[in-house]
Protein backbone atom coordinates (compact mmCIF):
# COMPACT_ATOMS: atom_id res chain seq x y z
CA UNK A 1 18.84 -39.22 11.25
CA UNK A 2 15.36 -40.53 11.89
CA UNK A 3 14.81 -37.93 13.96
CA UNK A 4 15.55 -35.32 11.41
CA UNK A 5 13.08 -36.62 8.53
CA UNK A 6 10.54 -37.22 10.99
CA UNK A 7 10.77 -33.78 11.71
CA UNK A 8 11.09 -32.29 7.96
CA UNK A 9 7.77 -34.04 7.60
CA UNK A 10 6.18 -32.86 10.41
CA UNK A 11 7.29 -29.75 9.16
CA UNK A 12 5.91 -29.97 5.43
CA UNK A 13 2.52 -31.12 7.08
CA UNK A 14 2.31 -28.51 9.02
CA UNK A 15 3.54 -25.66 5.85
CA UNK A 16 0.90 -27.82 3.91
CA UNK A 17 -1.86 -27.31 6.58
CA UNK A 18 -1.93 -23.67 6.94
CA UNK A 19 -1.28 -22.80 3.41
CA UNK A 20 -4.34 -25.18 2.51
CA UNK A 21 -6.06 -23.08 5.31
CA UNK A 22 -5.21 -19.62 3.70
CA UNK A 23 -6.33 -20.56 0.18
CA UNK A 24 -9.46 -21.94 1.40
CA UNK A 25 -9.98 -18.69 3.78
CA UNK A 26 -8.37 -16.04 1.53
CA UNK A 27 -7.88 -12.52 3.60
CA UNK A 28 -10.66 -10.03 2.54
CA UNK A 29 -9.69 -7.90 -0.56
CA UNK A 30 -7.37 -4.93 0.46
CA UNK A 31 -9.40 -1.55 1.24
CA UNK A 32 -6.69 1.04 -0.13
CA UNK A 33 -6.15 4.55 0.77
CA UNK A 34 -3.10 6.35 -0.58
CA UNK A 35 -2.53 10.02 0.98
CA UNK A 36 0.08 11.65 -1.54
CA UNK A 37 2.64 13.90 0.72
CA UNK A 38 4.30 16.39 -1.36
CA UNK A 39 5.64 19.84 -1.19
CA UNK A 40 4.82 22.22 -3.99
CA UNK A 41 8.49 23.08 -4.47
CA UNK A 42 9.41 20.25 -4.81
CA UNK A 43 10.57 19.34 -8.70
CA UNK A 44 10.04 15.27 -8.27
CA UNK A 45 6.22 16.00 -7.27
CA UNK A 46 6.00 18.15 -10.65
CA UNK A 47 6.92 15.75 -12.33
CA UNK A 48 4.91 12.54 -10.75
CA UNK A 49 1.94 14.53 -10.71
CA UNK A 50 2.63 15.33 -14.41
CA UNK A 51 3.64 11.67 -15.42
CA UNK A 52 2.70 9.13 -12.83
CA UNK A 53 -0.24 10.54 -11.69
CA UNK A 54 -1.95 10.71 -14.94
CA UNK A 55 -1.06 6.60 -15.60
CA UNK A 56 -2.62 6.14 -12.41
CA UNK A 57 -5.67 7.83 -13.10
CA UNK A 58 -6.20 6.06 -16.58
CA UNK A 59 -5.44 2.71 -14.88
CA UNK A 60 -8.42 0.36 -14.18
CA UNK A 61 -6.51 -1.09 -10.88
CA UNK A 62 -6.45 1.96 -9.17
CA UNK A 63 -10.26 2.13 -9.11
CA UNK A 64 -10.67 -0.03 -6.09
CA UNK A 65 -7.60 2.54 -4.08
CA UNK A 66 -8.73 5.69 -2.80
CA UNK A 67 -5.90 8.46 -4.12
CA UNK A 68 -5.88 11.78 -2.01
CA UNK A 69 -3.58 14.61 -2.70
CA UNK A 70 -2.13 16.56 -0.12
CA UNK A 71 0.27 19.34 -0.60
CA UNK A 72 2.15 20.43 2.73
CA UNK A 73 2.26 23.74 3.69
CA UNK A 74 3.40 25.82 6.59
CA UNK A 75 5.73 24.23 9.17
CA UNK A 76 5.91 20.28 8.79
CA UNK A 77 6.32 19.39 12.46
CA UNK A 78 4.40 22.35 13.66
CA UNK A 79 0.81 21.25 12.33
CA UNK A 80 -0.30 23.49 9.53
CA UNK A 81 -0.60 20.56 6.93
CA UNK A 82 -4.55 21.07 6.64
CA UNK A 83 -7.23 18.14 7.06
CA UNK A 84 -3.71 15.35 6.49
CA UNK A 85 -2.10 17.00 9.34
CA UNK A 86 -2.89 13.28 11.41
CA UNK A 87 -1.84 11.94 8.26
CA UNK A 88 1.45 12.92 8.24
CA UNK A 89 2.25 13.12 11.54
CA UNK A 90 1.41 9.40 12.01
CA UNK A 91 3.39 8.42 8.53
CA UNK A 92 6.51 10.25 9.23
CA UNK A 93 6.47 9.55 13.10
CA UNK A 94 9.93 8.89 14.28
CA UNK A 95 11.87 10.30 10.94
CA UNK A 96 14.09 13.26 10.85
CA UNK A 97 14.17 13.52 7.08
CA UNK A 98 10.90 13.65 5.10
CA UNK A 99 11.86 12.74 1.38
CA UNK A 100 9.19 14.14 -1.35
CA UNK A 101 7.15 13.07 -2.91
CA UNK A 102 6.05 10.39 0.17
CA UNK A 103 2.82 8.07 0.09
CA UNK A 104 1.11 6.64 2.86
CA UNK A 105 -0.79 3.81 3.00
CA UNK A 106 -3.74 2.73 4.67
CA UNK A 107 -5.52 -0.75 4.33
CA UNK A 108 -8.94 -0.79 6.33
CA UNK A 109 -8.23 2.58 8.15
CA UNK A 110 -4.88 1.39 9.66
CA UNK A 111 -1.74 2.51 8.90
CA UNK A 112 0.14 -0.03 6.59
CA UNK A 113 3.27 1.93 5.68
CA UNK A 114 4.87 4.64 4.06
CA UNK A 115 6.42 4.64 0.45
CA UNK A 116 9.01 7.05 -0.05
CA UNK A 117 9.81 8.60 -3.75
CA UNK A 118 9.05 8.19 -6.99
CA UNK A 119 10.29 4.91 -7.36
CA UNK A 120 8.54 3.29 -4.29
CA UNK A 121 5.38 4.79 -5.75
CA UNK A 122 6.14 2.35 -8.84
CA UNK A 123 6.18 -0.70 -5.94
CA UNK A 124 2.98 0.80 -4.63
CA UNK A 125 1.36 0.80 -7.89
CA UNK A 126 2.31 -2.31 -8.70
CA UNK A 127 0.91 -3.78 -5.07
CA UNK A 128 -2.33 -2.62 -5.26
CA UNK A 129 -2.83 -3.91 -9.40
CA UNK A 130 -2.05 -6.96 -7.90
CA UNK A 131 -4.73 -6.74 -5.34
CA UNK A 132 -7.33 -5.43 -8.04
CA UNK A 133 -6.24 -8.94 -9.48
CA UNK A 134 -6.83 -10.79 -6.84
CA UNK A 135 -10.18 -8.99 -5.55
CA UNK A 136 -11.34 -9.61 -9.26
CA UNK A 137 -10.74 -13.15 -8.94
CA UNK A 138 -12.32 -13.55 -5.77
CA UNK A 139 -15.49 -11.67 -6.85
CA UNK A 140 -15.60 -14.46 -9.39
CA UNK A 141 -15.14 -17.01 -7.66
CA UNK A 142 -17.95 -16.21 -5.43
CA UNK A 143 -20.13 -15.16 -8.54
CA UNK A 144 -19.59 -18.85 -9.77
CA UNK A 145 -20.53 -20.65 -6.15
């Protein structure tokens, strides 16, 4: 038994430690950039470019995220898919089924991951206001030091 709380506090020291260490060394604010995949037949890009993608251009969080549009043409697994070609071949790597519309996601040029569909775009929107947030608050906190 002694054993046991000795370790839950070793434990809860050592939780306390590093998340005293992360708040104290935040990571640097995310570096967004979103490559929209779509298809131009496709009736659930219509419509996000027609809904979503106006919010998201009015939005003052998606300043900070770099938003490119590219519309896939000619044979997906052939090449043909323009300057994103790389793009998409690295997002959809290892998938047999590409669902439209698709977003991938880079955070300081790597590959984070890939959000599939309208409603994973809402998660992804979401994700990066709350990093404007956060950059926003770190910015100030550095203006006040």
């Amino acid at each position: 038994m002694k054993q046991h709380i000795l370790f839950v506090l070793i434990a809860a020291l050592f939780v306390g430690g590093l998340s005293l260490f992360q708040y104290l060394n935040p990571p640097p604010p995310a570096d967004y950039r979103i490559v929209y995949l779509g298809s131009p037949n496709c009736g659930a890009c219509k419509v996000w470019k027609a809904t979503d993608l106006q919010m998201w251009k009015r939005d003052p969080a998606s300043k900070p995220a770099t938003l490119e549009l590219a519309t896939m043409r000619g044979s997906q697994f052939n090449g043909g898919n323009g300057r994103h070609d790389d793009v998409f071949r690295e997002a959809t790597a290892g998938r047999n089924k590409i669902v439209w519309p698709s977003f991938a996601v880079y955070n300081h040029g790597e590959f984070e991951k890939l959000y599939v569909g309208r409603k994973s775009w809402q998660k992804l929107r979401d994700k990066v206001r709350k990093e404007a947030e956060r950059a926003a608050k770190l910015r100030a906190e550095e203006a006040a030091a």
